[in-house]
N, C-alpha and C. Protein backbone atom coordinates (compact mmCIF):
# COMPACT_ATOMS: atom_id res chain seq x y z
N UNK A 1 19.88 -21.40 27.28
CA UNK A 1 18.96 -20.45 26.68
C UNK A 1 18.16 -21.18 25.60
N UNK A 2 16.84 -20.97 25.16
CA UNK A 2 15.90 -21.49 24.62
C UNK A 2 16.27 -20.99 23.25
N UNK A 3 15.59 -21.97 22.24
CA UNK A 3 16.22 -21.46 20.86
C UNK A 3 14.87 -20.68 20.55
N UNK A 4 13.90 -20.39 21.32
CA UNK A 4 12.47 -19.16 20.75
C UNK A 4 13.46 -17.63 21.31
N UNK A 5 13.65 -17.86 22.55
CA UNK A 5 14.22 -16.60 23.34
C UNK A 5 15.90 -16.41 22.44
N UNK A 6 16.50 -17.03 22.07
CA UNK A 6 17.69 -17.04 20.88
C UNK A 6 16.87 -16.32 19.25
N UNK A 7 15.82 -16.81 19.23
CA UNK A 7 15.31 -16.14 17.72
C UNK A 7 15.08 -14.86 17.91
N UNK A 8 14.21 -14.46 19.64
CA UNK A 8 13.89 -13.06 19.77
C UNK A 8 14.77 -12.68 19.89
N UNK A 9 15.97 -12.95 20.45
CA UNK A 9 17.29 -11.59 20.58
C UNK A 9 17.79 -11.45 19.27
N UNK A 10 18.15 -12.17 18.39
CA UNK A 10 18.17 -12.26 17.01
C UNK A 10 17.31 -11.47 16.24
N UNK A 11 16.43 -11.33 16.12
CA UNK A 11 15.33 -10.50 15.05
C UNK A 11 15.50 -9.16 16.23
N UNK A 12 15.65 -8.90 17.34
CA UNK A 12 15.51 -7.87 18.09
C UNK A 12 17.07 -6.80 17.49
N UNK A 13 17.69 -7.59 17.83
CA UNK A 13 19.05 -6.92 16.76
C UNK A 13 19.21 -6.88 15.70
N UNK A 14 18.25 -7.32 15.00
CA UNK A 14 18.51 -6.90 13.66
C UNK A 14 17.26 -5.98 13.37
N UNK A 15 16.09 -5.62 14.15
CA UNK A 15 15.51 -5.20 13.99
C UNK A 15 16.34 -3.53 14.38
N UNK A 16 17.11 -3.46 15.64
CA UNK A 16 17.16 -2.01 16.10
C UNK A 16 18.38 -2.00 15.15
N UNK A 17 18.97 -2.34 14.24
CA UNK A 17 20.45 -2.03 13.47
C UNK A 17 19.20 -1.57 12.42
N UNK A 18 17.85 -2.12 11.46
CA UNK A 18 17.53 -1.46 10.63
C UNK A 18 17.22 -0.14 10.92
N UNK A 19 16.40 0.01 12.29
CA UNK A 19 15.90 1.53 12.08
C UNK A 19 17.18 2.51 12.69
N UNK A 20 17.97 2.00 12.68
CA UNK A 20 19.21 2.65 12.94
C UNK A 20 19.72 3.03 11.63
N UNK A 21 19.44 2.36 10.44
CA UNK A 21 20.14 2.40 9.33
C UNK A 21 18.89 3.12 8.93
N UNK A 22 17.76 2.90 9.16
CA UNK A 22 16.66 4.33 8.54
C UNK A 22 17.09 5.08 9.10
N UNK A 23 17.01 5.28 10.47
CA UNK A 23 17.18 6.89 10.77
C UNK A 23 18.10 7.96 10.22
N UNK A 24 19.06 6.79 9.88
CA UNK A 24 20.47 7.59 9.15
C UNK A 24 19.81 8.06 8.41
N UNK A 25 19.44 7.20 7.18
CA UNK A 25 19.19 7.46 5.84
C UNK A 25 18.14 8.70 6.04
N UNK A 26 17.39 8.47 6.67
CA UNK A 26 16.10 9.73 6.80
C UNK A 26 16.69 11.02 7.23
N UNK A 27 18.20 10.97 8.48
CA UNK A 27 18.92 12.33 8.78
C UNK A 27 19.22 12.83 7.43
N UNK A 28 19.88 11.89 6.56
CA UNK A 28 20.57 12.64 5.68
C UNK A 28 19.89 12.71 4.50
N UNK A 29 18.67 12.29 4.45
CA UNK A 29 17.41 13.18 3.12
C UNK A 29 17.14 14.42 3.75
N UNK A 30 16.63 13.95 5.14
CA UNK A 30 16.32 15.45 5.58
C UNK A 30 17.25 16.40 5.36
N UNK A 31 18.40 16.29 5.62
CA UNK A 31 19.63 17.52 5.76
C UNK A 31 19.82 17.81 3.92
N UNK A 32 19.36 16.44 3.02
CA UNK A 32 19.38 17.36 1.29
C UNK A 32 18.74 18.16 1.72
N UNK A 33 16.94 18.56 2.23
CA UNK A 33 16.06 18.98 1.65
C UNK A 33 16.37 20.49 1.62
N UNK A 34 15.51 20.76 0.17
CA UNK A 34 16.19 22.58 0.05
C UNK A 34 15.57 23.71 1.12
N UNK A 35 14.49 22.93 1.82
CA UNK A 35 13.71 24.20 2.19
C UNK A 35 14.08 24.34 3.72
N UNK A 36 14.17 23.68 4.43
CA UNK A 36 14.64 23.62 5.75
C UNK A 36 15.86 23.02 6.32
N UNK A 37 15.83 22.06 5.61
CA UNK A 37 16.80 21.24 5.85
C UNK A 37 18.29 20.63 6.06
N UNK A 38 19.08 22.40 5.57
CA UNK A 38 20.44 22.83 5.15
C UNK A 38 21.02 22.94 6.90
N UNK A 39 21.60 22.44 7.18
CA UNK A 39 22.37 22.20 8.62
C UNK A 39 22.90 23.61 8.70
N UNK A 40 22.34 23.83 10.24
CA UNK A 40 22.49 25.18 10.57
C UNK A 40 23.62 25.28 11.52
N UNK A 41 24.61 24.06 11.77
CA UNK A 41 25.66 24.48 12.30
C UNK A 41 26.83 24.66 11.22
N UNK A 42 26.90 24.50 10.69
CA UNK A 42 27.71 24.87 9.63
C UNK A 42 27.81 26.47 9.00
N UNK A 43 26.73 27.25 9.62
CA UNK A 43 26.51 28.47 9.22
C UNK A 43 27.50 29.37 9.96
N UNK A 44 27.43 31.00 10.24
CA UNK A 44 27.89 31.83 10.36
C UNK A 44 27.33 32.22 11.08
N UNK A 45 27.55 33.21 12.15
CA UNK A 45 26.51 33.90 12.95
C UNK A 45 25.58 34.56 12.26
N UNK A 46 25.98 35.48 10.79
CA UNK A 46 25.29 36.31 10.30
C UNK A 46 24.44 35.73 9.10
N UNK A 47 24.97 34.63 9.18
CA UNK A 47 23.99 33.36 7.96
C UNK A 47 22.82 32.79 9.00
N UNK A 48 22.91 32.68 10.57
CA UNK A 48 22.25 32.11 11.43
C UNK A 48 21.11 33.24 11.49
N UNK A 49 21.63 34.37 11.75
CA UNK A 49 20.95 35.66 11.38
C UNK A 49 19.53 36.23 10.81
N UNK A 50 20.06 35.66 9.74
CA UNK A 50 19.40 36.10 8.56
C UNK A 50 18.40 34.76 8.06
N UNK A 51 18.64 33.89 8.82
CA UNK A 51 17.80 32.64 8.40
C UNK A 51 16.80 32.76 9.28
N UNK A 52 17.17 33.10 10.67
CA UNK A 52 16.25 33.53 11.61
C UNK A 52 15.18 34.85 11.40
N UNK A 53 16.07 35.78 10.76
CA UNK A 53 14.99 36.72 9.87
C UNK A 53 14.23 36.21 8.64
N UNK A 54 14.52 35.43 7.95
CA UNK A 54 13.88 34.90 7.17
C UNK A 54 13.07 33.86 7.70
N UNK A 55 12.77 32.73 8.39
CA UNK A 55 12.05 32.80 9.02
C UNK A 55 10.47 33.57 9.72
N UNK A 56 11.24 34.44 10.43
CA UNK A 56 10.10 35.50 11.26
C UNK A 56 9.68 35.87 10.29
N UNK A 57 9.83 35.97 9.04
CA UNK A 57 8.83 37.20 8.17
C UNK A 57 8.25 36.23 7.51
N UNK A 58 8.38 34.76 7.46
CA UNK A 58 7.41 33.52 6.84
C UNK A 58 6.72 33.30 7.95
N UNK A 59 7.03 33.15 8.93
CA UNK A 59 5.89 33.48 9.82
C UNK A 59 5.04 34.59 9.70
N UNK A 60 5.14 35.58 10.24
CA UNK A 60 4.53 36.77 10.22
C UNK A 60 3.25 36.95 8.74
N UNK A 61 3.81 36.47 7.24
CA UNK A 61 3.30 36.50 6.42
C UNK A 61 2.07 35.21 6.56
N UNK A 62 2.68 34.55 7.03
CA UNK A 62 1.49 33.29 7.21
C UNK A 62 0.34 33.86 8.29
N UNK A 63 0.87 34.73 8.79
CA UNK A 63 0.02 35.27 10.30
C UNK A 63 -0.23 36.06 9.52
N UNK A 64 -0.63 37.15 9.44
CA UNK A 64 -1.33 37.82 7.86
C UNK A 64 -1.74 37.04 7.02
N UNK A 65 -1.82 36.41 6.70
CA UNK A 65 -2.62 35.08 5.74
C UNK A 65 -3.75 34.84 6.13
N UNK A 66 -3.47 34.39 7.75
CA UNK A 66 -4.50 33.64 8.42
C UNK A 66 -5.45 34.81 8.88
N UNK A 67 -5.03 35.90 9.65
CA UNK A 67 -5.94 36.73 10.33
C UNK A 67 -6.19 38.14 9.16
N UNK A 68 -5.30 38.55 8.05
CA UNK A 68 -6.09 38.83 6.97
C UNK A 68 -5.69 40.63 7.48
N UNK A 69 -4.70 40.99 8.09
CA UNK A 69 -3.80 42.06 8.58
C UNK A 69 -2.44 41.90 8.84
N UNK A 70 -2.37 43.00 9.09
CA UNK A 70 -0.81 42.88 8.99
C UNK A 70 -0.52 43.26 10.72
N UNK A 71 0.48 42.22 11.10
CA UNK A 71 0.68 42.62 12.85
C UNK A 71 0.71 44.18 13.05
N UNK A 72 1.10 45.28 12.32
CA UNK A 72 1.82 46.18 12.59
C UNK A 72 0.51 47.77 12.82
N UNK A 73 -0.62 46.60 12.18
CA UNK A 73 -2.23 47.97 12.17
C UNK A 73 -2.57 48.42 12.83
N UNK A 74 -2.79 49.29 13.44
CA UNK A 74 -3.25 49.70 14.70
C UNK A 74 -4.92 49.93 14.67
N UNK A 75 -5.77 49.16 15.96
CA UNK A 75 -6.91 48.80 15.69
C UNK A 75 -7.37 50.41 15.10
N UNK A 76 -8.83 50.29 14.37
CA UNK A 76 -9.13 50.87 14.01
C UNK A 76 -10.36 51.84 14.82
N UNK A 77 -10.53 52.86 15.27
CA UNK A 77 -11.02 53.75 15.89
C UNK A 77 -12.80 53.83 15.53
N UNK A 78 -14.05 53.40 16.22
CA UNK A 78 -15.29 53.59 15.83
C UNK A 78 -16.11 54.79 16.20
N UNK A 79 -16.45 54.86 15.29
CA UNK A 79 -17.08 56.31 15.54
C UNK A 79 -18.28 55.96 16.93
N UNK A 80 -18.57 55.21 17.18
CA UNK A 80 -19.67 54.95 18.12
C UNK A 80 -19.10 54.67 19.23
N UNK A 81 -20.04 54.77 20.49
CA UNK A 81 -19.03 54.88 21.87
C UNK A 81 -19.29 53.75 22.17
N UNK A 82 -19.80 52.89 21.82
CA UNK A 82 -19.95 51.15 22.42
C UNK A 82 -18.39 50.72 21.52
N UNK A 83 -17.72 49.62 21.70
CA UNK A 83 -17.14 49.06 21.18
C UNK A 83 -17.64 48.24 20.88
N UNK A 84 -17.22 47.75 19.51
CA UNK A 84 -17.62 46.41 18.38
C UNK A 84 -17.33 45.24 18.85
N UNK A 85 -18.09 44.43 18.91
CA UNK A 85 -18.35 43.13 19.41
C UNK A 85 -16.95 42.30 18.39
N UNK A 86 -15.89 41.62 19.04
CA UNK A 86 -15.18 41.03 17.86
C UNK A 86 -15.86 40.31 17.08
N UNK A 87 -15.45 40.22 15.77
CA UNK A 87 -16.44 39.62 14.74
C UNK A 87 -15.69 38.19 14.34
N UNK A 88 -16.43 36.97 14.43
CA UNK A 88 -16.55 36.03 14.16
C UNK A 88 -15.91 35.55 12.43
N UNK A 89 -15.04 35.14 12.77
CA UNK A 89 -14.95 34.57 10.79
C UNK A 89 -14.69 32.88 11.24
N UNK A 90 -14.29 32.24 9.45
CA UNK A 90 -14.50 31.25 9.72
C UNK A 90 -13.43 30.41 10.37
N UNK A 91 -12.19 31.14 11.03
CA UNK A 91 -11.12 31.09 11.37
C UNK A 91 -11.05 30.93 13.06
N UNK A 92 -12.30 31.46 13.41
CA UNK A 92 -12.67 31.95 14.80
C UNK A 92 -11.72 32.74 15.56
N UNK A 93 -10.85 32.26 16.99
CA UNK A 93 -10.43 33.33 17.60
C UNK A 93 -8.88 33.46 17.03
N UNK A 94 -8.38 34.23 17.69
CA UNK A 94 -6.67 34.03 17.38
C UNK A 94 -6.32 32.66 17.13
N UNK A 95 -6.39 32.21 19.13
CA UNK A 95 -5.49 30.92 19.19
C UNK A 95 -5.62 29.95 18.07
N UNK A 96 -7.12 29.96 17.30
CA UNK A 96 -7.46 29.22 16.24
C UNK A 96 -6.91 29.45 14.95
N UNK A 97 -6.73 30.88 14.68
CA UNK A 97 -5.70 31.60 13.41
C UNK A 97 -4.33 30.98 13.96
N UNK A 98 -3.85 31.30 14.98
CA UNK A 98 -2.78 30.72 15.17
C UNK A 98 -2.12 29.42 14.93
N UNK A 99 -2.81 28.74 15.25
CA UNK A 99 -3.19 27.24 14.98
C UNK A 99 -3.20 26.70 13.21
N UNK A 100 -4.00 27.56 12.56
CA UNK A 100 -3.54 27.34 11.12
C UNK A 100 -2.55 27.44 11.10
N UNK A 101 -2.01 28.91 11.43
CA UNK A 101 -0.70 29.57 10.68
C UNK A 101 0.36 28.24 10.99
N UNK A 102 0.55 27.83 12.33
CA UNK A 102 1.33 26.83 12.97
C UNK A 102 1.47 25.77 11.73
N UNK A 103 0.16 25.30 11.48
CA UNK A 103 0.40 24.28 11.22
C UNK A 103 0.30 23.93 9.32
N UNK A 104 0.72 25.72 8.93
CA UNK A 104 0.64 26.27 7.52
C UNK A 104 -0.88 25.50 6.50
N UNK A 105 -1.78 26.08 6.80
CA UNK A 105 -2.79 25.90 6.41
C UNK A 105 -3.26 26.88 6.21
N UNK A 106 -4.85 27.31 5.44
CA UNK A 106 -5.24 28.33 4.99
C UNK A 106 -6.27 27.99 6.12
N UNK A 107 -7.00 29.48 6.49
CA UNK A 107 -7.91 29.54 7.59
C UNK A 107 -9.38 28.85 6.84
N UNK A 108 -9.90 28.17 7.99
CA UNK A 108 -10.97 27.00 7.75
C UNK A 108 -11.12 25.86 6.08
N UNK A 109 -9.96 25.62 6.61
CA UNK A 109 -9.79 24.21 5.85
C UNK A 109 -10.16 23.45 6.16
N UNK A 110 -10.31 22.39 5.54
CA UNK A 110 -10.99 20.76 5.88
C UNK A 110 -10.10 20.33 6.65
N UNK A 111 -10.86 19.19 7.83
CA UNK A 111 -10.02 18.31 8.45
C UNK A 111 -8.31 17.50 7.40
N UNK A 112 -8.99 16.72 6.47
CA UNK A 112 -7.89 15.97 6.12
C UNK A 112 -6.96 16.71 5.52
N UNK A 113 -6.71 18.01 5.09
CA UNK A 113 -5.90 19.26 4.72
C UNK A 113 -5.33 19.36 6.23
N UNK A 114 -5.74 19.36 7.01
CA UNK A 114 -5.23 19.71 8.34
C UNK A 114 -3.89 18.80 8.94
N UNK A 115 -4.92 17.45 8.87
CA UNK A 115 -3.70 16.04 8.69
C UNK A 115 -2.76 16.66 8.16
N UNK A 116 -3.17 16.33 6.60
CA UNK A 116 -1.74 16.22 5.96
C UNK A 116 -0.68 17.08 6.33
N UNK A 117 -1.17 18.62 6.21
CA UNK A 117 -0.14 19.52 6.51
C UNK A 117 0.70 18.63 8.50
N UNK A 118 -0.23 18.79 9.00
CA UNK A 118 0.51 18.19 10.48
C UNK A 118 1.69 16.82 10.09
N UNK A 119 0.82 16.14 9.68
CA UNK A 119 1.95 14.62 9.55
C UNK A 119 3.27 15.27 8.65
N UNK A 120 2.82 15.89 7.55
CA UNK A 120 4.24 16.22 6.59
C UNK A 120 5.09 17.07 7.78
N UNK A 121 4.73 17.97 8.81
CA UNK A 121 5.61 18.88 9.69
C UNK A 121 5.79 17.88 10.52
N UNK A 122 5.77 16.89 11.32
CA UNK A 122 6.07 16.33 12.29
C UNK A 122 7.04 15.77 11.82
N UNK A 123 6.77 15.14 10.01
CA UNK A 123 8.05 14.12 9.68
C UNK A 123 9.06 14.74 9.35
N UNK A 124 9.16 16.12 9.12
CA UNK A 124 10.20 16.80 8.68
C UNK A 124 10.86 17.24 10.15
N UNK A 125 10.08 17.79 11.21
CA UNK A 125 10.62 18.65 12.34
C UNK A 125 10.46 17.44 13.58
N UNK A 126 10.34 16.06 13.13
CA UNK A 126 10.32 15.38 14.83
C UNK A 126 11.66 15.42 15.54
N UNK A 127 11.77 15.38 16.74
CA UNK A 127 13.03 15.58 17.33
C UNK A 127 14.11 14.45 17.54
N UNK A 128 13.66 13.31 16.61
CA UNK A 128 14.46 12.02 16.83
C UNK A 128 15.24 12.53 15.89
N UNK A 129 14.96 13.17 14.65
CA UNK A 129 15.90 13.67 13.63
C UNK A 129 16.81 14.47 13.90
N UNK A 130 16.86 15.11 14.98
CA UNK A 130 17.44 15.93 15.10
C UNK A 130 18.22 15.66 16.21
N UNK A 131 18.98 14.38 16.71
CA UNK A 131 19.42 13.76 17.80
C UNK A 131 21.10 14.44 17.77
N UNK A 132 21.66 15.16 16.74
CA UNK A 132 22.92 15.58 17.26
C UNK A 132 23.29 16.38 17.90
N UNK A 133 22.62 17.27 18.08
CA UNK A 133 23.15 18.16 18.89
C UNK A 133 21.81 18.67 19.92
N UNK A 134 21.99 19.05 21.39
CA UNK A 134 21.43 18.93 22.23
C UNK A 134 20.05 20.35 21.98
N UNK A 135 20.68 21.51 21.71
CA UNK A 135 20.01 22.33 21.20
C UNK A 135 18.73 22.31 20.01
N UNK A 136 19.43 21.56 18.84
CA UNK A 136 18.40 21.55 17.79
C UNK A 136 17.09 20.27 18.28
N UNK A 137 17.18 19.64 19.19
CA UNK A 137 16.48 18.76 19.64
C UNK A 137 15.57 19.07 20.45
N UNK A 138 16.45 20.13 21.35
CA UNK A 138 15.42 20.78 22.49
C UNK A 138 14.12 21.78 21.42
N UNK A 139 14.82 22.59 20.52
CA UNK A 139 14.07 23.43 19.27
C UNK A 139 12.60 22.82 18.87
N UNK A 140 13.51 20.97 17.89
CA UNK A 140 12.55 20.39 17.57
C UNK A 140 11.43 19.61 18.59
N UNK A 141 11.95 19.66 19.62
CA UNK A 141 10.66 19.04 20.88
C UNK A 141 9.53 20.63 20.81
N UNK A 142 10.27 21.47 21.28
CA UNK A 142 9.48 22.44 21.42
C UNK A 142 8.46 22.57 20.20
N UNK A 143 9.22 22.89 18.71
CA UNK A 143 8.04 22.96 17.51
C UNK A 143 7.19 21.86 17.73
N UNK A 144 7.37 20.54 18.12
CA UNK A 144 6.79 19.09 17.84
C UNK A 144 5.20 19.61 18.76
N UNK A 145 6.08 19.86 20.01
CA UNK A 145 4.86 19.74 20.98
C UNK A 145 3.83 21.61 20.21
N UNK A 146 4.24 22.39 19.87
CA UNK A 146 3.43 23.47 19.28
C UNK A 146 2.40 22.88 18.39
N UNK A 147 3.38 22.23 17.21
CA UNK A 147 2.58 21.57 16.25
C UNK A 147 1.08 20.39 16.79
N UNK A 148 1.61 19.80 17.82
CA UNK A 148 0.97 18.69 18.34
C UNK A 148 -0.15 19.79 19.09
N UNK A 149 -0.20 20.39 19.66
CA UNK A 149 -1.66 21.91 20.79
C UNK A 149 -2.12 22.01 19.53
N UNK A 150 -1.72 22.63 18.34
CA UNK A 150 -2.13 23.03 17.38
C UNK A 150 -3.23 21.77 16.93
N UNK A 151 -2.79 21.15 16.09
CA UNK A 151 -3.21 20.34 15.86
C UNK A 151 -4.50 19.47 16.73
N UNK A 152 -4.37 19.20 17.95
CA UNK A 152 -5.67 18.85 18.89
C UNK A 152 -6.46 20.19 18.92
N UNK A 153 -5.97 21.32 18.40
CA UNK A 153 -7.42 22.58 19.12
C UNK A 153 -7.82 22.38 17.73
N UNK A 154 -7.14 22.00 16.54
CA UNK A 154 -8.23 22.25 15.54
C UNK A 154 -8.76 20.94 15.41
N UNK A 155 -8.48 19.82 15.58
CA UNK A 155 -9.37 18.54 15.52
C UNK A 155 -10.49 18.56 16.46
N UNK A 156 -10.40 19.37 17.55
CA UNK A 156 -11.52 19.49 18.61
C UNK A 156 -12.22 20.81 17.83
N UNK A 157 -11.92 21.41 17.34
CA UNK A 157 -13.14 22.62 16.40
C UNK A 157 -13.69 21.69 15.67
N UNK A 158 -13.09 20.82 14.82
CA UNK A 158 -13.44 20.18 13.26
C UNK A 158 -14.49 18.96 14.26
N UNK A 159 -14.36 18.40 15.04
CA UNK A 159 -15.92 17.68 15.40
C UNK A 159 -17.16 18.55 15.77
N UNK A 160 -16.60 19.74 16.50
CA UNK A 160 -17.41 20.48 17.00
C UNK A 160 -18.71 21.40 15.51
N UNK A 161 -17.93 21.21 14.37
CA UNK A 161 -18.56 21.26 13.57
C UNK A 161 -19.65 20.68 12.63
C-alpha cells in the first residue's frame, strides 16, 4: 500500500471520528435547548399530550399571525350577490401565508429574514440529529422536507419580485 493512499485512510478516520464527536456534542446542546429541545421520550403520555397541544396552538397562533384571523371565523356574508374577488395582501395566497407561518416569519418579509429563520430551523430540526430513534427521525425528515417546499415557494416569490 502506498504511503499517499496510507495518509488518505488516515485523515479519512480521523476525519469521520471528528464529526462523530460533533454530532454528539451538537445531540446533546440540542437536547439542553429550553425551547424544543427537552427529549420527548422521557415524557408521559399526558406530558406527550400536552406538548402536542402546546404545540398546535403555536401553530395555529402563528397561522393567525400570518393570515390576520383566527381559523375558527366563519367567512363573512356580502350583502351583494356577486362574490368578492379574494383580496390580494402582501402575503399573497394561503400556500404563501403558510409558508411564512412554516418557516416562523412575519408575512412579507425580506428575503435574508427568510434565510435566517430557515437555516436556524433546519439546524435545530435536521434529521441527522435526531438519529435515535426511528420515529423522531421519520418526524424530523418530514418537518425538514416542509421547511425545505416552504422555503423554495418563497425564494421563487422573492425573485419574482
Amino acid at each position: 500500500m502506498s504511503i499517499g493512499k496510507r495518509l488518505i485512510d488516515l485523515a479519512r478516520s480521523e476525519l469521520n471520528s471528528l464529526l462523530d464527536k460533533a454530532a454528539d456534542y451538537d445531540e446533546r446542546r440540542h437536547l439542553d435547548d429550553d425551547d424544543w429541545g427537552h427529549d420527548l421520550r422521557g415524557m408521559s403520555d399526558k406530558e406527550l399530550e400536552a406538548e402536542i397541544e402546546r404545540r398546535k396552538r403555536a401553530r395555529e397562533e402563528a397561522e393567525e399571525a400570518a393570515t390576520g384571523k383566527k381559523p375558527d371565523d366563519p367567512p363573512r356574508a356580502s350583502s351583494s350577490a356577486r362574490p368578492e374577488p379574494p383580496r390580494r395582501t402582501a402575503a399573497g395566497d394561503s400556500a404563501i401565508r403558510k409558508a411564512y407561518a412554516a418557516l416562523e416569519v412575519q408575512p412579507g418579509s425580506d428575503f435574508e429574514t427568510i434565510r435566517k429563520s430557515y437555516r436556524r430551523l433546519m439546524r435545530k430540526y435536521h434529521p441527522d440529529l435526531h438519529r435515535g430513534s426511528p420515529e423522531a427521525q421519520r418526524a424530523a425528515t418530514d418537518l425538514a422536507q416542509r421547511l425545505t417546499e416552504s422555503y423554495k415557494l418563497l425564494e421563487k416569490q422573492a425573485r419574482r419580485r
